[in-house]
C-alpha atoms as a PDB file:
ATOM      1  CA  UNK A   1     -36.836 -15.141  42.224  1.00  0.00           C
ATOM      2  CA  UNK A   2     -39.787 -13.027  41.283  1.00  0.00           C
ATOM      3  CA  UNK A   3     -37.580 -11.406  38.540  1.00  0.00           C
ATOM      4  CA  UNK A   4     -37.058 -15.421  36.846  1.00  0.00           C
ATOM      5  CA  UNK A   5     -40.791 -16.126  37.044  1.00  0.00           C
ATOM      6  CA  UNK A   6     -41.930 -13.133  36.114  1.00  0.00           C
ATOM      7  CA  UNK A   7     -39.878 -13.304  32.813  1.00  0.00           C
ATOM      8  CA  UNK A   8     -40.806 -16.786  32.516  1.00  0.00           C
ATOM      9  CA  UNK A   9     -44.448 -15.726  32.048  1.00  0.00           C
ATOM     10  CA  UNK A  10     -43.793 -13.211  29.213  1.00  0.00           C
ATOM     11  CA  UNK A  11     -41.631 -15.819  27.158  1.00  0.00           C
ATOM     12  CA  UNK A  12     -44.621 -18.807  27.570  1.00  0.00           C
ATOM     13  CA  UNK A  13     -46.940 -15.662  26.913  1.00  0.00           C
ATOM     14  CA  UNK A  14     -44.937 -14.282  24.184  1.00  0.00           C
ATOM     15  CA  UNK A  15     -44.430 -18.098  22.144  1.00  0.00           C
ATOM     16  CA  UNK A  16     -48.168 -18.494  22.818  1.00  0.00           C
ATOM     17  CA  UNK A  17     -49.084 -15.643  21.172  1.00  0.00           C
ATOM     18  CA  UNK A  18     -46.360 -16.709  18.278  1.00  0.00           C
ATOM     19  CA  UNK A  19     -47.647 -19.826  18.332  1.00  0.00           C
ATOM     20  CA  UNK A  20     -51.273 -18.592  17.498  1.00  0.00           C
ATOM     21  CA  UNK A  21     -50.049 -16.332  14.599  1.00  0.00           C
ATOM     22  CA  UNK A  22     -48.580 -18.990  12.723  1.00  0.00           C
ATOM     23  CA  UNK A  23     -51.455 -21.383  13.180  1.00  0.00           C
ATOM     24  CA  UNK A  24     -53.269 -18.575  11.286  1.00  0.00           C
ATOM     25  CA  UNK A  25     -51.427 -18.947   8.308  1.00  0.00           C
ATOM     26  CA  UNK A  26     -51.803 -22.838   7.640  1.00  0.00           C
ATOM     27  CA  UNK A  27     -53.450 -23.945   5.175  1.00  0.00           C
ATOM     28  CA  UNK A  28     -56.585 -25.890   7.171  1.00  0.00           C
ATOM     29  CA  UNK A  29     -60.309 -25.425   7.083  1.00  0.00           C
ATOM     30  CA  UNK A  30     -61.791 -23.070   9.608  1.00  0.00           C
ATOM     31  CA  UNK A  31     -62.842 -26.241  12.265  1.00  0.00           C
ATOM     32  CA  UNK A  32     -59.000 -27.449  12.181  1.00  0.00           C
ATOM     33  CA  UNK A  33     -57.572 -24.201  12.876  1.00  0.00           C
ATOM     34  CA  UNK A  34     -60.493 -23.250  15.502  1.00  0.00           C
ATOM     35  CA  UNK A  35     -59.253 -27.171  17.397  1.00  0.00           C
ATOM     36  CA  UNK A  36     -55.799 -26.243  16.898  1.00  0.00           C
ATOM     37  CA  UNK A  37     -55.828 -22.954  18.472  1.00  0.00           C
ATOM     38  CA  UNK A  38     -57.493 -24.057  21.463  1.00  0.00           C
ATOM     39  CA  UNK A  39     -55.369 -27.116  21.935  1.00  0.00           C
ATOM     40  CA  UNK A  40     -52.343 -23.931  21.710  1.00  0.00           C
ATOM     41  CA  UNK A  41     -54.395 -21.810  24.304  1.00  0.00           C
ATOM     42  CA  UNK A  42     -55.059 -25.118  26.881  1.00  0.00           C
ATOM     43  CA  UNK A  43     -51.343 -25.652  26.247  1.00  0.00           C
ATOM     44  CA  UNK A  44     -50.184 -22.241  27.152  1.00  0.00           C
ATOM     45  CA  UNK A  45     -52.773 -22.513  30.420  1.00  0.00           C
ATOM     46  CA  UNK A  46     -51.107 -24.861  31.499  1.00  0.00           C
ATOM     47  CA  UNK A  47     -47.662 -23.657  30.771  1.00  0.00           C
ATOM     48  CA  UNK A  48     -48.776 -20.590  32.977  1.00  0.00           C
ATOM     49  CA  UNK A  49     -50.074 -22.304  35.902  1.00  0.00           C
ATOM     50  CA  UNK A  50     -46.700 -24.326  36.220  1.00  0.00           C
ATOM     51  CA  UNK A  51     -44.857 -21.596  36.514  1.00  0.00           C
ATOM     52  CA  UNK A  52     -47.680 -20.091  39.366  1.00  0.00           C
ATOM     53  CA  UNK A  53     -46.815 -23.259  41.097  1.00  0.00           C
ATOM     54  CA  UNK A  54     -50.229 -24.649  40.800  1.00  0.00           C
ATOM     55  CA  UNK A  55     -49.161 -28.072  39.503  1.00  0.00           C
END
């Protein structure tokens, strides 16, 4: 059980992180990349909090 959740963390961490990169590379203006990475960063809060069992 810990294993599974534990590994589950490092995959939502890992695509996060992925995730990030690549919004790095489009094309946008520096205000459309800042709101997109931070909608990516709520995104992967949340993502880590489900698998804490918080929600």
């Amino acid at each position: 059980m810990g294993a599974s959740i534990l590994i589950g963390i490092l995959i939502t961490f890992l695509v996060v992180i992925l995730v990030l990169y690549l919004v790095q590379r489009l094309p946008l203006d520096a205000r459309a990349r800042q709101i997109a990475q931070i909608i990516v960063i709520i995104i992967g809060i949340i993502s880590l909090l489900k698998y804490l069992a918080v929600f």
